[in-house]
PDB file of N, CA and C in Angstrom:
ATOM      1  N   UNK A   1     164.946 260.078  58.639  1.00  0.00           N
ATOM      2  CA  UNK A   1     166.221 259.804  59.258  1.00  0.00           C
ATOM      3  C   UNK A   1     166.491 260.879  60.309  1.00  0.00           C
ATOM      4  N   UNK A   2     167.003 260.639  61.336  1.00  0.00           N
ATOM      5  CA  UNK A   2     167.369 261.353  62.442  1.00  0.00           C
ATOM      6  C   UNK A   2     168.250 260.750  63.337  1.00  0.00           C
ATOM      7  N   UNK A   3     168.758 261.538  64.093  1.00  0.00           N
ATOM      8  CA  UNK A   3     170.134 261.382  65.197  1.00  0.00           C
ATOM      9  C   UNK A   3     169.984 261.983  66.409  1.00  0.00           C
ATOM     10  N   UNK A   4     170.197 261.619  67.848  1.00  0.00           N
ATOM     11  CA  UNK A   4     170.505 262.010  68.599  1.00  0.00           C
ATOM     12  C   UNK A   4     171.457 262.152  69.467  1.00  0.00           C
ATOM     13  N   UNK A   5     172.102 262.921  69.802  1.00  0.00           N
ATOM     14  CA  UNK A   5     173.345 262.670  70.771  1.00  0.00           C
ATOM     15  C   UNK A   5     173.651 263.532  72.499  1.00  0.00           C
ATOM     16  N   UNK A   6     173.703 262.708  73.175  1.00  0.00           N
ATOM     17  CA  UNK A   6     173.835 263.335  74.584  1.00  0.00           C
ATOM     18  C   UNK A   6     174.973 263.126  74.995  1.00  0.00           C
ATOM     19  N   UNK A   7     175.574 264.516  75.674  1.00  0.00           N
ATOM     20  CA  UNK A   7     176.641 263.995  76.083  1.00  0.00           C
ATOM     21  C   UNK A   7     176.642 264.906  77.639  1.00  0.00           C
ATOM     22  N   UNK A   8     177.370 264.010  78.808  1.00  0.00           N
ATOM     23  CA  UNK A   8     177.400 264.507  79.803  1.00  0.00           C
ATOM     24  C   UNK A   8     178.467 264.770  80.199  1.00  0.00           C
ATOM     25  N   UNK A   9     178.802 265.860  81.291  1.00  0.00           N
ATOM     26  CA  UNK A   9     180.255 266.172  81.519  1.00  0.00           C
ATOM     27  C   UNK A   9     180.075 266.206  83.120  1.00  0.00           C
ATOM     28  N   UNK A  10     180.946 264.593  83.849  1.00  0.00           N
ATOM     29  CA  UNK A  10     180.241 263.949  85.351  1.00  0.00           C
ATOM     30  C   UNK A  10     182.079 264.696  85.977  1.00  0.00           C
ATOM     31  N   UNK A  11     181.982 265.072  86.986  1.00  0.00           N
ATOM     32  CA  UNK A  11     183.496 265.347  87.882  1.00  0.00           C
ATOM     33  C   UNK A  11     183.507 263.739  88.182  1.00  0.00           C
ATOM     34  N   UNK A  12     185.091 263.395  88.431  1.00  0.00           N
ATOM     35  CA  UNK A  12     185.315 262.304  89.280  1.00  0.00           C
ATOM     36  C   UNK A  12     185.441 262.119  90.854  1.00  0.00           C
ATOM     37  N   UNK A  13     185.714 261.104  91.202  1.00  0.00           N
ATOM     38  CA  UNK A  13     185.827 261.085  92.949  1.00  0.00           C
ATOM     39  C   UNK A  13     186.561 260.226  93.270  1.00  0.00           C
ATOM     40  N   UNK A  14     187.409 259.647  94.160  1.00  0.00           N
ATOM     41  CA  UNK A  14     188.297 258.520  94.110  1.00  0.00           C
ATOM     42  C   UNK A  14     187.286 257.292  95.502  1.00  0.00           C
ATOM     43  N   UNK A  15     186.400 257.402  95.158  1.00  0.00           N
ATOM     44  CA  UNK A  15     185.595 256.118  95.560  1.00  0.00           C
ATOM     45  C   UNK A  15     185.212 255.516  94.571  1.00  0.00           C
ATOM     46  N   UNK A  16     184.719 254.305  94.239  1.00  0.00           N
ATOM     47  CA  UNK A  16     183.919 253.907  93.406  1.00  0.00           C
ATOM     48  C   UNK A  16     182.246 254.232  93.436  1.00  0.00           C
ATOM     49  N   UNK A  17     181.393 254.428  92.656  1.00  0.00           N
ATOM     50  CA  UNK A  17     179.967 254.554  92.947  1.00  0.00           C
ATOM     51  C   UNK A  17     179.180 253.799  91.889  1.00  0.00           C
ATOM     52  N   UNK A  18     177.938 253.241  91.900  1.00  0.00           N
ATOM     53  CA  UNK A  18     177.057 252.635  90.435  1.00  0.00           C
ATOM     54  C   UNK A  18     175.678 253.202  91.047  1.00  0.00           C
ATOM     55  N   UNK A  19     174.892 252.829  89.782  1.00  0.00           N
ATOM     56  CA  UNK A  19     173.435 253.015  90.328  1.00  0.00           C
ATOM     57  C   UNK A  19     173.037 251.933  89.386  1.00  0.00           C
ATOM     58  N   UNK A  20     171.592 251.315  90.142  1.00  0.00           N
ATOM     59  CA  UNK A  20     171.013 249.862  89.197  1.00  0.00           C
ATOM     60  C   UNK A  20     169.672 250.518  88.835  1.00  0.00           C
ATOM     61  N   UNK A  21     168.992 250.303  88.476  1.00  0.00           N
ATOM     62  CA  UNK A  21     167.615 251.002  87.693  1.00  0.00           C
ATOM     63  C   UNK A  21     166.742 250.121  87.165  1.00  0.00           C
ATOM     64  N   UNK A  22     165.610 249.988  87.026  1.00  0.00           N
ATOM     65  CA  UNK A  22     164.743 249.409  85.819  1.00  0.00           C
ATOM     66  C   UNK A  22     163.471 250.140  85.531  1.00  0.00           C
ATOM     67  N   UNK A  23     163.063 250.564  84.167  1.00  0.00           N
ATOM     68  CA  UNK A  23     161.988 251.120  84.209  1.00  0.00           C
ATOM     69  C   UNK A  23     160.878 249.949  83.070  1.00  0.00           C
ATOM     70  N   UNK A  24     160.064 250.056  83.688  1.00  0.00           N
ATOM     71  CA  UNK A  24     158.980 248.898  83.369  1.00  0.00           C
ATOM     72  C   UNK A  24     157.651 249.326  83.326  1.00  0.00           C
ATOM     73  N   UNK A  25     157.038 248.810  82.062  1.00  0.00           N
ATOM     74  CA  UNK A  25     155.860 249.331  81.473  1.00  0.00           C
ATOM     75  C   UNK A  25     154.573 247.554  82.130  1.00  0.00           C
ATOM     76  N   UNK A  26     153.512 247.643  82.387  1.00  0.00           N
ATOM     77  CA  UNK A  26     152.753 246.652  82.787  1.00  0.00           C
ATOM     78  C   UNK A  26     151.492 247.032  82.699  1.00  0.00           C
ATOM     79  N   UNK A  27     150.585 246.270  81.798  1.00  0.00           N
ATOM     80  CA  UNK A  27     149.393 246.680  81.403  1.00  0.00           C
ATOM     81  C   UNK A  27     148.275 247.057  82.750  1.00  0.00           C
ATOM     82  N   UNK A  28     149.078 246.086  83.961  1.00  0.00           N
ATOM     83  CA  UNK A  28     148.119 246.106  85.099  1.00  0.00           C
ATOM     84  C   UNK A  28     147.863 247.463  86.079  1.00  0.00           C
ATOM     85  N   UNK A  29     149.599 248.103  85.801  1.00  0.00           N
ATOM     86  CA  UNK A  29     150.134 249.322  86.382  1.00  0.00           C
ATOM     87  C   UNK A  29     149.332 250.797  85.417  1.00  0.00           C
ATOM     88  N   UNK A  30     149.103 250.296  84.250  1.00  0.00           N
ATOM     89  CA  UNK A  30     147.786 251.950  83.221  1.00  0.00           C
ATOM     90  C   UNK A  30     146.897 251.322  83.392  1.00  0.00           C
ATOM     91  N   UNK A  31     146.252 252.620  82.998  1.00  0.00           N
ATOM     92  CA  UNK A  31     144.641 252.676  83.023  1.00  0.00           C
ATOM     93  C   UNK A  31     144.238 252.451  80.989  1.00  0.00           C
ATOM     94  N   UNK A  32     142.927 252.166  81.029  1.00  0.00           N
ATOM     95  CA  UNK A  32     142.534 251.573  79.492  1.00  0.00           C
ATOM     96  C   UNK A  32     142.812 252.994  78.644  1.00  0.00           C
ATOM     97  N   UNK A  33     143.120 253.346  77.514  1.00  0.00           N
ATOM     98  CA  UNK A  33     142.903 254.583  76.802  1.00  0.00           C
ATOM     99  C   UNK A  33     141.157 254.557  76.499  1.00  0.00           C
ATOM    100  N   UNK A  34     141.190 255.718  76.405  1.00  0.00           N
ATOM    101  CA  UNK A  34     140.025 256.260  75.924  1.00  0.00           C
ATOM    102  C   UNK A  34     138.686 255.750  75.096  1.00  0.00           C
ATOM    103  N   UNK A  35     139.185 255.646  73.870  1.00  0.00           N
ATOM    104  CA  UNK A  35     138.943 255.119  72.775  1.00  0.00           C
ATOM    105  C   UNK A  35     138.151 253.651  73.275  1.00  0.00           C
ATOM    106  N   UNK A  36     139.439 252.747  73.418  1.00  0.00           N
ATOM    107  CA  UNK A  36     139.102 251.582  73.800  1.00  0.00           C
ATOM    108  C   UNK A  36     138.172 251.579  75.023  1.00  0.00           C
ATOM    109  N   UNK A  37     138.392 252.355  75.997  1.00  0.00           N
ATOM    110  CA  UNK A  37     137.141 252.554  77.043  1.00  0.00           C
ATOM    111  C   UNK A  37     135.588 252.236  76.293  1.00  0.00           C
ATOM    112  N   UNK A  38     135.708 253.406  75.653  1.00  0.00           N
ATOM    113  CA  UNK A  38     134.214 253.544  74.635  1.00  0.00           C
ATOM    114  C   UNK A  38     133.621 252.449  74.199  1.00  0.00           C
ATOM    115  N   UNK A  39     134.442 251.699  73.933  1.00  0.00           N
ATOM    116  CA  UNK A  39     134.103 250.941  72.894  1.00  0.00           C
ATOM    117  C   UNK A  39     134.114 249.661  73.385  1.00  0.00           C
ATOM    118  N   UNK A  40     134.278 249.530  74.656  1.00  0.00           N
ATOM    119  CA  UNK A  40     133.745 248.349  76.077  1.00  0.00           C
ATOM    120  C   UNK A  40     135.614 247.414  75.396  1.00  0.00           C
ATOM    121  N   UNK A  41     136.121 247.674  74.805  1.00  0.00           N
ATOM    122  CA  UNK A  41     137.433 246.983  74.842  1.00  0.00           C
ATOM    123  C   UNK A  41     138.515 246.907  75.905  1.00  0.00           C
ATOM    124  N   UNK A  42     139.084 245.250  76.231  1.00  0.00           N
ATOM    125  CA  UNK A  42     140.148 245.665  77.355  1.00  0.00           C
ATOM    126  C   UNK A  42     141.046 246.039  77.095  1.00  0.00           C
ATOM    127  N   UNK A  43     142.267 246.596  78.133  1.00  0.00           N
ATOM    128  CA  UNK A  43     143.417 246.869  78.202  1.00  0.00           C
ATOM    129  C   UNK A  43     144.279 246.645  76.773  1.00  0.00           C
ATOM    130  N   UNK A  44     145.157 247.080  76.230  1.00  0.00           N
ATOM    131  CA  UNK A  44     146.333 246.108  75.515  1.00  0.00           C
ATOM    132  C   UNK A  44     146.963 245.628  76.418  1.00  0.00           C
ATOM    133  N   UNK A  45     147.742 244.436  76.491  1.00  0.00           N
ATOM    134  CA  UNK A  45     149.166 243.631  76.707  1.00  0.00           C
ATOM    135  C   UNK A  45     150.154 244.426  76.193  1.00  0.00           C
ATOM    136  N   UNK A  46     150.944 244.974  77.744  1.00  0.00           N
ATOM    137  CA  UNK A  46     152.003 245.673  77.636  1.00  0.00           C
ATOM    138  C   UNK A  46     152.605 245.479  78.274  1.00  0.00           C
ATOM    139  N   UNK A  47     153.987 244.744  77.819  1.00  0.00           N
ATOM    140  CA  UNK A  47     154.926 244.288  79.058  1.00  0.00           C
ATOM    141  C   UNK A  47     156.374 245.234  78.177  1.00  0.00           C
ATOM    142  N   UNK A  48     157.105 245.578  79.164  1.00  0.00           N
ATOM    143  CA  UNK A  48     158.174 246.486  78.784  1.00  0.00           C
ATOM    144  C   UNK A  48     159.279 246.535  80.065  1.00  0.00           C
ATOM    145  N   UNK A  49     160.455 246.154  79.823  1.00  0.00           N
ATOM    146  CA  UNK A  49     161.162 246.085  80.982  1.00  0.00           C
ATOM    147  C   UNK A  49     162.568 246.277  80.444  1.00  0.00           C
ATOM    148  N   UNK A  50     163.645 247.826  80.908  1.00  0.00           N
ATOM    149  CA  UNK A  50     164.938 248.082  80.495  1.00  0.00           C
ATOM    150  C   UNK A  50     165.064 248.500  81.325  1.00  0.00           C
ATOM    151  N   UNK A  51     166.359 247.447  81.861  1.00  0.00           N
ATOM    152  CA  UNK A  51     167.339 247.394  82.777  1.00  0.00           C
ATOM    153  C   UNK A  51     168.586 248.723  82.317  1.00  0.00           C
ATOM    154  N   UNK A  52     168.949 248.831  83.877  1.00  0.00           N
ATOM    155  CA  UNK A  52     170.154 249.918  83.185  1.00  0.00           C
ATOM    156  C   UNK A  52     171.441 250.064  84.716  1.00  0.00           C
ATOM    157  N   UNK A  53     172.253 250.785  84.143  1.00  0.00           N
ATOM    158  CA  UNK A  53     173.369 250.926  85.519  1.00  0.00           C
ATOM    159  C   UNK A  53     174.324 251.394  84.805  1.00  0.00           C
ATOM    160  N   UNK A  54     175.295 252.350  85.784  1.00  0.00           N
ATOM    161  CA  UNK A  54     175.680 253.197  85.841  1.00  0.00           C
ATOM    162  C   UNK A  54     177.284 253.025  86.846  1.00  0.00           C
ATOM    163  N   UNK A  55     178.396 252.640  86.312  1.00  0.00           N
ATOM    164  CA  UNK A  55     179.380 253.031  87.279  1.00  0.00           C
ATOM    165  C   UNK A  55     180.456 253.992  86.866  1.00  0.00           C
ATOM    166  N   UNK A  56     180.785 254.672  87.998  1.00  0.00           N
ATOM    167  CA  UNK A  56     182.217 255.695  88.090  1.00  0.00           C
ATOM    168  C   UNK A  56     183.056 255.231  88.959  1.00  0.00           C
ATOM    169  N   UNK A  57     184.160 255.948  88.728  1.00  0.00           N
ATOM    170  CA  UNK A  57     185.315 255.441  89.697  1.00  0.00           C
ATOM    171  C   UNK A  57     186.997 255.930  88.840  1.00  0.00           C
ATOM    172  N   UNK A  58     187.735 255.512  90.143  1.00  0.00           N
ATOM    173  CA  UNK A  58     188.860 256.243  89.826  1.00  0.00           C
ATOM    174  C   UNK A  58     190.051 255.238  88.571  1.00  0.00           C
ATOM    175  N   UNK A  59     190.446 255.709  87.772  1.00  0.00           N
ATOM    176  CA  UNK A  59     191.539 254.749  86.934  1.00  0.00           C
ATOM    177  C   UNK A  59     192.893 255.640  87.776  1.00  0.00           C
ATOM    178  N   UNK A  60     193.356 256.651  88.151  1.00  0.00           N
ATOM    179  CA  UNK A  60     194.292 257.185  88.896  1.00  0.00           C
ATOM    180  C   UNK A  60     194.184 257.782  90.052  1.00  0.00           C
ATOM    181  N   UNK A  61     194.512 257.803  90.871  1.00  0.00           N
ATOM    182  CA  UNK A  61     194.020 258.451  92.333  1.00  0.00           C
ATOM    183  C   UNK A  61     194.153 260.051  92.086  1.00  0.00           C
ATOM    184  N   UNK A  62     193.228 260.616  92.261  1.00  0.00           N
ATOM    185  CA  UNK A  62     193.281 262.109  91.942  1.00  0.00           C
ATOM    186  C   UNK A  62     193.576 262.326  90.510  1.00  0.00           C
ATOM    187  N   UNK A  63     193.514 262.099  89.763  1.00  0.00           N
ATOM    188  CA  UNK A  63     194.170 262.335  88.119  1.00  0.00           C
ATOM    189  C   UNK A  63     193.167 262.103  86.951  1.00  0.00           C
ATOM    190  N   UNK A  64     192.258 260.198  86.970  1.00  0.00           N
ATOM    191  CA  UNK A  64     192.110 260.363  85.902  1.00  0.00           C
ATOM    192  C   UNK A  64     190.746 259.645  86.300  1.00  0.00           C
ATOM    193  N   UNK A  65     189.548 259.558  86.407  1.00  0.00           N
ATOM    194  CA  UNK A  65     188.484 258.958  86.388  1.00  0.00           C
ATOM    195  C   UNK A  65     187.594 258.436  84.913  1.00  0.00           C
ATOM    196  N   UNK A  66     187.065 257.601  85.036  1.00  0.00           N
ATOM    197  CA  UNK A  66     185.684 257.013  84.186  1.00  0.00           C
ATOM    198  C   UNK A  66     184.337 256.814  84.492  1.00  0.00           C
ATOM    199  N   UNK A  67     183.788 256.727  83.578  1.00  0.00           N
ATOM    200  CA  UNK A  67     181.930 256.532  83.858  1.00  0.00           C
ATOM    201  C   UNK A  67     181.765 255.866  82.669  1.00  0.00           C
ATOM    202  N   UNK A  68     180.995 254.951  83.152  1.00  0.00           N
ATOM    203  CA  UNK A  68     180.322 253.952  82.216  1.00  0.00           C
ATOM    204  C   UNK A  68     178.615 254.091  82.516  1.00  0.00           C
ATOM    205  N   UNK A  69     178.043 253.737  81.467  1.00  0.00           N
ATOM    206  CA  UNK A  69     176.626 253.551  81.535  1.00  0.00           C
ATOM    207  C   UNK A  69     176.115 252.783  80.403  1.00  0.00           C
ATOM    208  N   UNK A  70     175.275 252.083  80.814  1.00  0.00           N
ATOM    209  CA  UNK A  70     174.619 250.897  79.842  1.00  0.00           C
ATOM    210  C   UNK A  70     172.746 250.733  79.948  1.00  0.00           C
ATOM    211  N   UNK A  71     172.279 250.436  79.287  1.00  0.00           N
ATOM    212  CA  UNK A  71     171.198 251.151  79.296  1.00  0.00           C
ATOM    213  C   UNK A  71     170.457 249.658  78.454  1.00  0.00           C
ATOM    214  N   UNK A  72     170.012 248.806  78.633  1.00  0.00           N
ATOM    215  CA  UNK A  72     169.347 247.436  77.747  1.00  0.00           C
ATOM    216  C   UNK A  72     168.102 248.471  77.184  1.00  0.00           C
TER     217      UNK A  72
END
């Protein structure tokens, strides 16, 4: 059993801002491991794809901001 926890501490700004992201795993994008090299075996099938985004922005003008982040 184990836990992790992150926590960030972002300033606000009275624009709105997001960021969109995806990081994605594809058997075509690695190279074979080792092992399996040796041993004349192909690749595994590895498909892996988490989406993510990120917005801030103001709830009060100068006063009170938020950040959201979501992470699939």
């Amino acid at each position: 059993a184990g836990f992790i926890a992150n926590v960030i501490t972002r300033s606000g700004g009275n624009d709105f801002h997001g960021t969109g992201y995806v990081y994605f795993k594809n058997e075509a994008l690695n190279a074979n491991e080792f092992q399996r090299n040796l041993a004349g075996l192909r690749r595994r099938k590895q498909r892996e794809w988490q989406p993510g985004l990120v917005v801030t922005g103001p709830i009060r003008r100068d006063r009170l901001y938020f950040s959201a982040a979501v992470d699939y």
